[in-house]
Protein backbone atom coordinates (compact mmCIF):
# COMPACT_ATOMS: atom_id res chain seq x y z
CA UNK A 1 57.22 -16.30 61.54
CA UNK A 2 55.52 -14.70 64.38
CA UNK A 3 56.91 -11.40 63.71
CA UNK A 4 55.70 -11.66 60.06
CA UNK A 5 52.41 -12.50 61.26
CA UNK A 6 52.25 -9.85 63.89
CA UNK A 7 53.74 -6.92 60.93
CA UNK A 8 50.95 -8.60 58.27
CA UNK A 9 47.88 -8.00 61.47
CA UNK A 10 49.19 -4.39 62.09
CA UNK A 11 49.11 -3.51 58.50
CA UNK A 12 45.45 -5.16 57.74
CA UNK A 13 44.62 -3.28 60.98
CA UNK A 14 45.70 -0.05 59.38
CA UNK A 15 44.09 -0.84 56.57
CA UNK A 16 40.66 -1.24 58.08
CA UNK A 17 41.25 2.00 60.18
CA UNK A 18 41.91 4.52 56.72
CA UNK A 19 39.55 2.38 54.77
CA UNK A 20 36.56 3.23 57.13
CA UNK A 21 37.92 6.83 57.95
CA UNK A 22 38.38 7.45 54.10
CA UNK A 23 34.62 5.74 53.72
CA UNK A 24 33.37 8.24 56.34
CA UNK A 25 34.63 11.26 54.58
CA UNK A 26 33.06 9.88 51.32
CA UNK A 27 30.07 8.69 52.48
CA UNK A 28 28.22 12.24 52.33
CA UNK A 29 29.85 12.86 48.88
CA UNK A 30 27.75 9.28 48.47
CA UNK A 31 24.46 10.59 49.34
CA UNK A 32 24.64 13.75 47.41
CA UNK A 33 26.08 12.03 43.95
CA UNK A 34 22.92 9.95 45.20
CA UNK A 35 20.33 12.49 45.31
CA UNK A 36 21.86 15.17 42.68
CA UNK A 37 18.52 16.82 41.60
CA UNK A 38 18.01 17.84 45.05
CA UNK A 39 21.11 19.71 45.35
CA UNK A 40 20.11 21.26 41.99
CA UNK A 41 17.07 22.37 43.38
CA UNK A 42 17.96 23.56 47.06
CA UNK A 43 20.93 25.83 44.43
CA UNK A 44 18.17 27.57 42.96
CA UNK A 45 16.41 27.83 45.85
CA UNK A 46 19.23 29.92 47.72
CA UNK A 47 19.40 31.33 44.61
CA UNK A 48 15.96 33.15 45.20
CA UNK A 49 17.05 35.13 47.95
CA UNK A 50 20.49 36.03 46.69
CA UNK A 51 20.21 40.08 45.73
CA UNK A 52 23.71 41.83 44.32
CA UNK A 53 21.97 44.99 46.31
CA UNK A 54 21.27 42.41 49.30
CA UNK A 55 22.72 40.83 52.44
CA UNK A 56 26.02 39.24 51.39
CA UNK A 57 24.63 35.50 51.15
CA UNK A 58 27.18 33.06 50.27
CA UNK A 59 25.04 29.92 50.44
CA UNK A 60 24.12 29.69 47.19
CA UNK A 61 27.75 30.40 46.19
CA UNK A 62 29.00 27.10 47.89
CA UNK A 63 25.60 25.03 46.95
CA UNK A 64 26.65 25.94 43.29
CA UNK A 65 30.77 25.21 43.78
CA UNK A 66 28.95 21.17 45.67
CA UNK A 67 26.42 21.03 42.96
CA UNK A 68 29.25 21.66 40.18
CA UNK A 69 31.26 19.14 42.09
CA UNK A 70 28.84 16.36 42.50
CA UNK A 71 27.75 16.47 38.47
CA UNK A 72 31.15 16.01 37.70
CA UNK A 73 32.07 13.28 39.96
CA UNK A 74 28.65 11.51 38.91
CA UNK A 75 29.98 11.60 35.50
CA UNK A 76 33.45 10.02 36.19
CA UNK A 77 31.56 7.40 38.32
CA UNK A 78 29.21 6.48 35.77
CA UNK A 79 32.09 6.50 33.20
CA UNK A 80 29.47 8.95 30.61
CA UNK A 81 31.33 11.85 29.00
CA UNK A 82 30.49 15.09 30.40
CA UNK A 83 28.37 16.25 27.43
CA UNK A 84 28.52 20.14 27.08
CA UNK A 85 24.48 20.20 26.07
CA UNK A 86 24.01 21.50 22.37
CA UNK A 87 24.27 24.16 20.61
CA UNK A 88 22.60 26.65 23.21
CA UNK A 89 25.71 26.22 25.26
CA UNK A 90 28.26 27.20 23.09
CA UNK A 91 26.66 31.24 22.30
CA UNK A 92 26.46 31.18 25.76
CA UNK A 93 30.16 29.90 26.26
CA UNK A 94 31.37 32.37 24.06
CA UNK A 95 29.37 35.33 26.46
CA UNK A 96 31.23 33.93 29.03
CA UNK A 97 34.37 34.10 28.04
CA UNK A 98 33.69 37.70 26.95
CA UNK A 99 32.54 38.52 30.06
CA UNK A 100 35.07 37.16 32.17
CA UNK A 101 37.71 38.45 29.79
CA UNK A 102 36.04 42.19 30.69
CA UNK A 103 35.69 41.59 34.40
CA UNK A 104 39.50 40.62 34.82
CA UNK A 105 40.28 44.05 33.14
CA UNK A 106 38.11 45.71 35.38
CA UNK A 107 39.27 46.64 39.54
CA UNK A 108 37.90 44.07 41.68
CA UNK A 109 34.71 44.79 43.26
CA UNK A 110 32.29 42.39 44.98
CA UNK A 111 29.53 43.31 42.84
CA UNK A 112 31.10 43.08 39.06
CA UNK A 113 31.40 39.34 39.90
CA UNK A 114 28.05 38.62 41.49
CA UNK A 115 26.62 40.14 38.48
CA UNK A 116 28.94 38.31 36.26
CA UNK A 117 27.89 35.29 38.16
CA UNK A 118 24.30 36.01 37.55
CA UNK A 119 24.68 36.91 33.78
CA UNK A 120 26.68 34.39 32.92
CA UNK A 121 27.78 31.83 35.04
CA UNK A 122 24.82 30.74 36.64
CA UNK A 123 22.99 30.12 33.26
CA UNK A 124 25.80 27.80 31.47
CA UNK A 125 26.20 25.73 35.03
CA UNK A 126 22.45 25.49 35.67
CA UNK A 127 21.87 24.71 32.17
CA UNK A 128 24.87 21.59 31.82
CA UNK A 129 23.98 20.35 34.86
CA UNK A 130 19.99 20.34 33.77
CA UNK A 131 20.99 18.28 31.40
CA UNK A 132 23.19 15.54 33.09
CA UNK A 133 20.63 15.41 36.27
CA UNK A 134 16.89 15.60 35.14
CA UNK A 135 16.99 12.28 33.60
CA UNK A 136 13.90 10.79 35.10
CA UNK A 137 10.09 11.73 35.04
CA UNK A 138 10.35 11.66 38.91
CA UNK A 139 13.22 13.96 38.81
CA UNK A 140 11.30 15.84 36.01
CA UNK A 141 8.25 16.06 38.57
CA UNK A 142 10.73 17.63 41.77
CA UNK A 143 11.37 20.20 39.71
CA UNK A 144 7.78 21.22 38.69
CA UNK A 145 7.10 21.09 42.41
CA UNK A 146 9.95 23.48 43.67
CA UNK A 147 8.73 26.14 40.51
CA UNK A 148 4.97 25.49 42.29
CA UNK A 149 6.02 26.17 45.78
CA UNK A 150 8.41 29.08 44.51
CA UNK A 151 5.19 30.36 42.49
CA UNK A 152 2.82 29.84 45.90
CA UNK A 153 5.43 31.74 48.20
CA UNK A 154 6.29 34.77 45.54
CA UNK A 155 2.75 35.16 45.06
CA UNK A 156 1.69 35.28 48.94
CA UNK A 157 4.85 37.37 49.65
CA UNK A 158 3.15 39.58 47.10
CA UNK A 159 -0.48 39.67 47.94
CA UNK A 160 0.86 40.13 51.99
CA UNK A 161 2.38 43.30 50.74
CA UNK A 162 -0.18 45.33 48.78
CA UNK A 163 -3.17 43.55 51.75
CA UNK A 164 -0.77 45.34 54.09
CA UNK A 165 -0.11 42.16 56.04
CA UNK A 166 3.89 42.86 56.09
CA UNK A 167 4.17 41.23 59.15
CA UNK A 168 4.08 37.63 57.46
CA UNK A 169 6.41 38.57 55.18
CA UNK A 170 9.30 36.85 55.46
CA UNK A 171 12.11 36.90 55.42
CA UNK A 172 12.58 40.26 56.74
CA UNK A 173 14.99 42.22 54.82
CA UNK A 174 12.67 42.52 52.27
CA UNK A 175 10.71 45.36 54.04
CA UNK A 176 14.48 47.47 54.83
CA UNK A 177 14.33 50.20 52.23
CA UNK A 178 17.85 50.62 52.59
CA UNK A 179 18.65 47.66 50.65
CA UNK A 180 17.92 47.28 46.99
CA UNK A 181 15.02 49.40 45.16
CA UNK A 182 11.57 49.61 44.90
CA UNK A 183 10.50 49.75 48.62
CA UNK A 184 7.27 50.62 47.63
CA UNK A 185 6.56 47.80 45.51
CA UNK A 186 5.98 44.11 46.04
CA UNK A 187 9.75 43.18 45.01
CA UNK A 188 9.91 40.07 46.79
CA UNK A 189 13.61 38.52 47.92
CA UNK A 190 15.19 40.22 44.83
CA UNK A 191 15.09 43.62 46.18
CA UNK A 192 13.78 44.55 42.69
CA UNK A 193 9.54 44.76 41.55
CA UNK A 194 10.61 44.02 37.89
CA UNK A 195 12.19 40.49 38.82
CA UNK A 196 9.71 39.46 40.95
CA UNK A 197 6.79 40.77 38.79
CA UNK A 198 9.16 38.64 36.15
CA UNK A 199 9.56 35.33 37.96
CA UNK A 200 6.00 35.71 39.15
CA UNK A 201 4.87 35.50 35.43
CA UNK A 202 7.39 32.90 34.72
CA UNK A 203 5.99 30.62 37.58
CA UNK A 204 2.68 31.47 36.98
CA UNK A 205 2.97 29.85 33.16
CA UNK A 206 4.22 26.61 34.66
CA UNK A 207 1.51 26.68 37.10
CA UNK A 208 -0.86 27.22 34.33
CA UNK A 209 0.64 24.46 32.52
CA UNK A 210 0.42 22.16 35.25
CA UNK A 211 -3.77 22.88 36.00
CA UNK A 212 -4.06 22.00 31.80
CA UNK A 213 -1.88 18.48 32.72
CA UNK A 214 -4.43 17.71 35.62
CA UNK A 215 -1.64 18.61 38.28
CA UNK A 216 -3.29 21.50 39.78
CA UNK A 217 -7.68 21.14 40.26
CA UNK A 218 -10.06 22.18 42.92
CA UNK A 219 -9.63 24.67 45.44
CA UNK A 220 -4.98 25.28 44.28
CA UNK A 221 -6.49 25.83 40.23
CA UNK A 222 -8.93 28.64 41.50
CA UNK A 223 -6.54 30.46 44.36
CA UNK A 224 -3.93 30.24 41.29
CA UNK A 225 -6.42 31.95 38.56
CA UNK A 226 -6.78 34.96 41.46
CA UNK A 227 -3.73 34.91 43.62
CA UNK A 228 -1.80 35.24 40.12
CA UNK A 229 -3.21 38.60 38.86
CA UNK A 230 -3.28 40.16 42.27
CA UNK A 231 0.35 39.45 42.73
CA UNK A 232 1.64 40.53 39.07
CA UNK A 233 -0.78 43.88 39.93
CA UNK A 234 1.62 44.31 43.14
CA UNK A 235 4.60 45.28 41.43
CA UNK A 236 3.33 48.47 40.60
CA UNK A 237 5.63 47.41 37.29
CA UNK A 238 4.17 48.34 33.50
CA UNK A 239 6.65 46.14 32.05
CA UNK A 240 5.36 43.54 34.03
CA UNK A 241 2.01 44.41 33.59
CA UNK A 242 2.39 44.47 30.06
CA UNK A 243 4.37 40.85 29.41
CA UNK A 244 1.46 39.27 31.78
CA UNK A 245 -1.39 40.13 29.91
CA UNK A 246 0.55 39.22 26.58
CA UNK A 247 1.42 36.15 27.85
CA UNK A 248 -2.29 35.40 29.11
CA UNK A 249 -4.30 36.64 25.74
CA UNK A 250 -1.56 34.87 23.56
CA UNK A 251 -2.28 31.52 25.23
CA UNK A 252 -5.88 31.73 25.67
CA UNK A 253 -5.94 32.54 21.77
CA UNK A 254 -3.34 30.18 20.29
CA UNK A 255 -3.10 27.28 22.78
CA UNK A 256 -4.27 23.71 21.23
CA UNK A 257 -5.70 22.76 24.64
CA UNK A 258 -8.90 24.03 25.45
CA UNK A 259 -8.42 23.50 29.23
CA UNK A 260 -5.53 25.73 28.88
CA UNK A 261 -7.35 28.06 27.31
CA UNK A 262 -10.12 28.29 29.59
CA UNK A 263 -7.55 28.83 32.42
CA UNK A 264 -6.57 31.78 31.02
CA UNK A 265 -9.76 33.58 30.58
CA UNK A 266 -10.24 32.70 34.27
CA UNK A 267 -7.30 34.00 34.93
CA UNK A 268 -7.84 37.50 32.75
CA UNK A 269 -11.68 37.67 34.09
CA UNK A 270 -10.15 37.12 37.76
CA UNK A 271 -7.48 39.74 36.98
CA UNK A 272 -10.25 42.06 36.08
CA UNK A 273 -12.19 42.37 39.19
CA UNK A 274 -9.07 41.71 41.15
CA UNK A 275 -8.46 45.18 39.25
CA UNK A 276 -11.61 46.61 40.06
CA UNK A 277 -11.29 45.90 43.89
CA UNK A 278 -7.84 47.70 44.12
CA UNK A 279 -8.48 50.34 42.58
CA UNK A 280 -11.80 50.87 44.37
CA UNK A 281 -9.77 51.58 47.43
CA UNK A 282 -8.23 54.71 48.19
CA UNK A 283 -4.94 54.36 48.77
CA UNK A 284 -4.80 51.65 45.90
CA UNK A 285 -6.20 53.89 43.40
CA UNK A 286 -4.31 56.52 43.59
CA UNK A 287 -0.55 54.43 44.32
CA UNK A 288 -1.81 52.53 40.52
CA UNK A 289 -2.58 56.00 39.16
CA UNK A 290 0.64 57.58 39.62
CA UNK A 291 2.13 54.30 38.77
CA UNK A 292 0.65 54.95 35.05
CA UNK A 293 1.38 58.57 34.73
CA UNK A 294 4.59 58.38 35.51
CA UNK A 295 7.18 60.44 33.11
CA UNK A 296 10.27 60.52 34.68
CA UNK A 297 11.49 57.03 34.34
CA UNK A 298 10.59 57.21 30.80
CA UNK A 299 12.23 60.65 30.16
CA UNK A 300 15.20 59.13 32.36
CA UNK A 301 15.10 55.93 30.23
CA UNK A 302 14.56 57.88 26.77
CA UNK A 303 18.11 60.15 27.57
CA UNK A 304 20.02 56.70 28.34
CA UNK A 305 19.00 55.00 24.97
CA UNK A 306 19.87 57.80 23.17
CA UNK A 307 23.53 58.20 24.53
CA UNK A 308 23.72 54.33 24.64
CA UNK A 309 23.02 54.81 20.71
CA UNK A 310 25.52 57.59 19.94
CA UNK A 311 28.28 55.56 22.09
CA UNK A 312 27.79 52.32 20.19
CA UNK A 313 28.58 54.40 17.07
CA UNK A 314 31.67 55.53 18.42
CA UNK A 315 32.83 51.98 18.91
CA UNK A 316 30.53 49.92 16.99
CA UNK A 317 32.65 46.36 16.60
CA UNK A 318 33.96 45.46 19.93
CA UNK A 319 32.29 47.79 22.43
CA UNK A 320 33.40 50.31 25.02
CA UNK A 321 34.06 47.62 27.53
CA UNK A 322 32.46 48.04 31.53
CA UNK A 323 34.79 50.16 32.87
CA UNK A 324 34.91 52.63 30.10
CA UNK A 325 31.39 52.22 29.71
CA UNK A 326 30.39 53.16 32.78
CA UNK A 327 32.70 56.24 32.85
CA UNK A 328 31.61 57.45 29.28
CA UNK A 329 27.62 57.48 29.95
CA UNK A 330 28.32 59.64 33.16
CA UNK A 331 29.79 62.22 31.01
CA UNK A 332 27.29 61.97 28.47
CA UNK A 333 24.21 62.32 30.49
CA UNK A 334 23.49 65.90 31.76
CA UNK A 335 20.03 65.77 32.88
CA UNK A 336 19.96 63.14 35.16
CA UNK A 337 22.70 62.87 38.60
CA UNK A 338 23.01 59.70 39.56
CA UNK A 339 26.14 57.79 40.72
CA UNK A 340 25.68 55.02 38.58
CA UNK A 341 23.97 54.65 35.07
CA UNK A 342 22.45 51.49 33.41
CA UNK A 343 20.76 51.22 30.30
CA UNK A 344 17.50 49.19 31.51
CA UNK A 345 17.62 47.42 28.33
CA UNK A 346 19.64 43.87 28.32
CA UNK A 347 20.47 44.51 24.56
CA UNK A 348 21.62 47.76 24.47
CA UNK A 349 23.62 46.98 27.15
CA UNK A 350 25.57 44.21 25.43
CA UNK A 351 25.63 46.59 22.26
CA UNK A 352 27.63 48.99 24.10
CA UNK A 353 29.46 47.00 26.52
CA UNK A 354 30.51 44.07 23.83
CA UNK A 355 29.80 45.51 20.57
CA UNK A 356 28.13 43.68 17.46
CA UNK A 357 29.92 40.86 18.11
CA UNK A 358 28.48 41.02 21.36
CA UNK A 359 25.00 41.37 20.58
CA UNK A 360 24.97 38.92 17.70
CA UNK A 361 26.35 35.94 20.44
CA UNK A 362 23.64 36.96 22.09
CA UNK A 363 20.98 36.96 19.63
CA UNK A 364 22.54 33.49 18.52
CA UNK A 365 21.79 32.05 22.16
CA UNK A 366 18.14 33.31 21.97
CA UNK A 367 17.98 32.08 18.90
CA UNK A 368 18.88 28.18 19.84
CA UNK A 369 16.61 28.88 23.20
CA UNK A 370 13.51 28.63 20.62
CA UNK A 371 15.24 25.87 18.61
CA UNK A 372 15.65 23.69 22.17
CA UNK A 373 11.42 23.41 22.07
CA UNK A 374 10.80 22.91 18.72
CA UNK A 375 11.85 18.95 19.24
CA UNK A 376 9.74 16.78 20.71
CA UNK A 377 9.21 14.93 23.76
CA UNK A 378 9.39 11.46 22.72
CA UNK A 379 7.30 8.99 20.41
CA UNK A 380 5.10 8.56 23.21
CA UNK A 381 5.12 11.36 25.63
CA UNK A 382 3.09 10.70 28.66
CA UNK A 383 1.05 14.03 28.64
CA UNK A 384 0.42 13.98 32.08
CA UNK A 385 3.84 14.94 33.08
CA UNK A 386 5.63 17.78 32.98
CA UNK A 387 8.14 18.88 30.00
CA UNK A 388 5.39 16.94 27.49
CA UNK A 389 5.06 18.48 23.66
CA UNK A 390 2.10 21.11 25.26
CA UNK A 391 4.39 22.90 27.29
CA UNK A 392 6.71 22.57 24.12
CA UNK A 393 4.39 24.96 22.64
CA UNK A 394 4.28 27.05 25.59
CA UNK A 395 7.74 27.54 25.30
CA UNK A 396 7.67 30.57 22.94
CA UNK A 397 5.46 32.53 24.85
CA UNK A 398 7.63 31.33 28.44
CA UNK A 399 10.82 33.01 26.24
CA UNK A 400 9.10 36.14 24.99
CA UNK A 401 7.97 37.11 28.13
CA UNK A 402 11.45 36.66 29.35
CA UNK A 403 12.60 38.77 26.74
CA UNK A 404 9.63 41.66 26.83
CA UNK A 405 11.33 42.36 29.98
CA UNK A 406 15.17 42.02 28.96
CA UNK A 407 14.05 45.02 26.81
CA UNK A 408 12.97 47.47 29.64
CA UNK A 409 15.70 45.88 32.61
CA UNK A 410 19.32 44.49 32.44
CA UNK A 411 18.35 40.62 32.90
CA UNK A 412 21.52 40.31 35.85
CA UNK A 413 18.63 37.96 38.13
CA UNK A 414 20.09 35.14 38.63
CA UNK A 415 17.22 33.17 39.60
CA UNK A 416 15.90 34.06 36.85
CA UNK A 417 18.27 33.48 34.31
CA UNK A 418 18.91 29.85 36.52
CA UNK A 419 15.14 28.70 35.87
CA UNK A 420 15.09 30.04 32.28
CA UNK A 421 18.17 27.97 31.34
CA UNK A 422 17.26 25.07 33.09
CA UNK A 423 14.53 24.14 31.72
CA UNK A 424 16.48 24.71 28.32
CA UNK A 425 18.80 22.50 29.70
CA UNK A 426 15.77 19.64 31.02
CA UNK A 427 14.67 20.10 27.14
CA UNK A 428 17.29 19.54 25.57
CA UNK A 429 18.27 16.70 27.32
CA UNK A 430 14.86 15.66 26.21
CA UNK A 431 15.64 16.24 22.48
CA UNK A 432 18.86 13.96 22.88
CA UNK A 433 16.94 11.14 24.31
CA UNK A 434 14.81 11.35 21.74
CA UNK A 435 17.15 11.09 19.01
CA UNK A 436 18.76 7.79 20.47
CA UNK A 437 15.41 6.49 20.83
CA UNK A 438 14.86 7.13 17.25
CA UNK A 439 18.35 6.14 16.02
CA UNK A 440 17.67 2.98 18.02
């Protein structure tokens, strides 16, 4: 009997000692599962400073592969189906697969899968897990915070840069013209002037959004209405230049709310004698001048889209594939010697890469993109947070100066694709709440 009792202790004793080792190994896992918008956010965060031309980061690489990891195991432990996220995912599924399916055919280089990642992967991740994780206003209102903060440090990054105070720019490899493009320009952690100037305009919407909502007044509404201007004027960019003040006269024309409105022409008189000021100076004046009468991208650009035409009728259907691609548009331009050739244009790109089928998976997706705002954000939406039925209408303009730019860059940013889609995602997890409420 003893020895029974003695076996039965040493087992129990056992027991205790893998239950609280396994509970200590799960106990992180926990907290994250927890706290999952955070790790959403902190992913796009690393995600901002992530360049294919840039210092190898692989942060944001393993915050994705946890953040993948904890929506999943959230789902199992709150026994809900993993729901895919309408019918924006499934265009986007289909790129995907048509992506990867080129990649694999490709020789395996470090940068065909970051921009796969960025194209592709990124968006359909970001977006599902938008869906399954901003549930909550709260959550709702942590994510309209990290696009403010984003917004405040883009825009001083930018401002430090043409004011010539580079030494509080951080962090540093942003000033080392041997990495990326656009030394010249305010480009920001993405190496690049177009997809800052992009995001810059992106975040500067929301940030106009949240002054209408009440979120932003006093002393943060007015250094918004100048510091935005002066920074989109930094990237020396005229595609950026030209989707800001698109964006701005379209909503201070169309919006329904008056205080948005108003913002706006702030924002466009402040943008004016922002304008004046630069150009006043020396330097400034004659940077923004050349800027303008500059030819040779356009010439440059002009060549590509034509020989980007002629190969899509060569193969129209399924596309000359990346390799082949790449190979075919060195021999057919003659002007230009470069080592590599892209097409600056995110459709012709998919034309000629992927084919029609290609580009008509891709117009579906941008077509469901609009479709995600046109629902509604509840019977009674609480207009003072964010994601209400005003930004709903904001929506188009938020898309079409996402795609203004896709037609003068290849959109491969994926911070920018991962804020685009996520707040596709945030919406249409909106629309499906609304449709139980209304069913119910």
């Amino acid at each position: 009997m003893a020895a029974v009792e003695q076996t039965f202790a040493v087992h129990s004793a056992a027991s205790n000692v893998i239950g609280t080792v396994v509970g200590a190994i799960l106990r992180p896992l926990h907290v994250l599962m927890a706290a999952p918008s955070l790790i959403f956010l902190a992913t796009l965060g690393l995600m901002l400073f992530h360049s294919p031309d840039g210092p190898a980061f692989i942060y944001d690489r393993l915050a994705l592969g946890i953040l993948i990891a904890v929506v999943f195991l959230r789902e199992c432990a709150l026994r809900e189906p993993l729901w895919v996220g309408g019918s924006v995912a499934w265009p986007l599924l289909a790129l995907l697969l048509l992506a990867l399916r080129d990649a694999l055919a490709q020789p395996y280089t470090a940068e065909i899968w970051s921009v796969f990642a960025a194209k592709w992967f990124v968006p359909i991740v970001l977006y599902i897990a938008a869906v399954h994780i901003f549930r909550t206003e709260t959550e709702v209102h942590w994510f309209e915070t990290f696009a403010l903060l984003a917004f405040a440090y883009l825009s001083l990054t930018s401002i430090f840069f043409i004011t010539g105070l580079k030494t509080l720019i951080f962090p540093r490899f942003i000033l080392d013209e041997n990495l990326g493009i656009h030394a010249d320009r305010a480009r920001g952690p993405f190496l690049q002037a177009v997809a800052n100037g992009l995001a810059l305009n992106l975040l500067g919407l929301i940030a106009l959004d949240s002054f209408r909502r009440g979120r932003l007044r006093g002393i943060s509404a007015l250094l918004l209405m100048v510091a935005l201007p002066l920074a989109i004027l930094a990237t020396k960019t005229r595609a950026v230049w030209l989707s800001f003040a698109t964006s701005i006269v379209a909503l201070a024309l169309f919006s329904s709310s008056a205080r948005l409105r108003r913002a706006c022409l702030a924002t466009l008189f402040c943008g004016a004698v922002v304008l004046a000021a630069v150009v006043s100076l020396t330097d400034h004046h004659r940077s923004l001048g050349e800027r303008l009468q500059e030819n040779g991208p356009v010439e440059f650009r002009m060549e590509i889209y034509e020989a980007g035409w002629e190969m899509f009728h060569s193969k129209p259907i399924t596309g000359w594939g990346g390799k082949d691609m790449q190979a075919e548009l060195s021999r057919r331009i003659s002007d230009f010697q470069q080592e590599e050739y892209y097409f600056h244009n995110t459709f012709l790109e998919i034309l000629v890469q992927y084919g029609i089928v290609g580009l008509t998976l891709y117009l579906w997706m941008i077509f469901e993109l609009f479709r995600v705002g046109r629902g509604s954000a509840g019977a009674h939406p609480d207009h003072h947070s964010f994601l209400d039925n005003e930004f709903r209408a904001l929506w188009p303009i938020f898309l079409f100066v996402y795609l203004i730019n896709a037609m003068f860059v290849v959109m491969n940013y994926q911070f920018v694709n991962g804020l685009v889609f996520s707040i596709a995602g945030m919406l249409n997890a909106q629309n499906r709440r609304a449709e139980v409420h209304a069913s119910g």
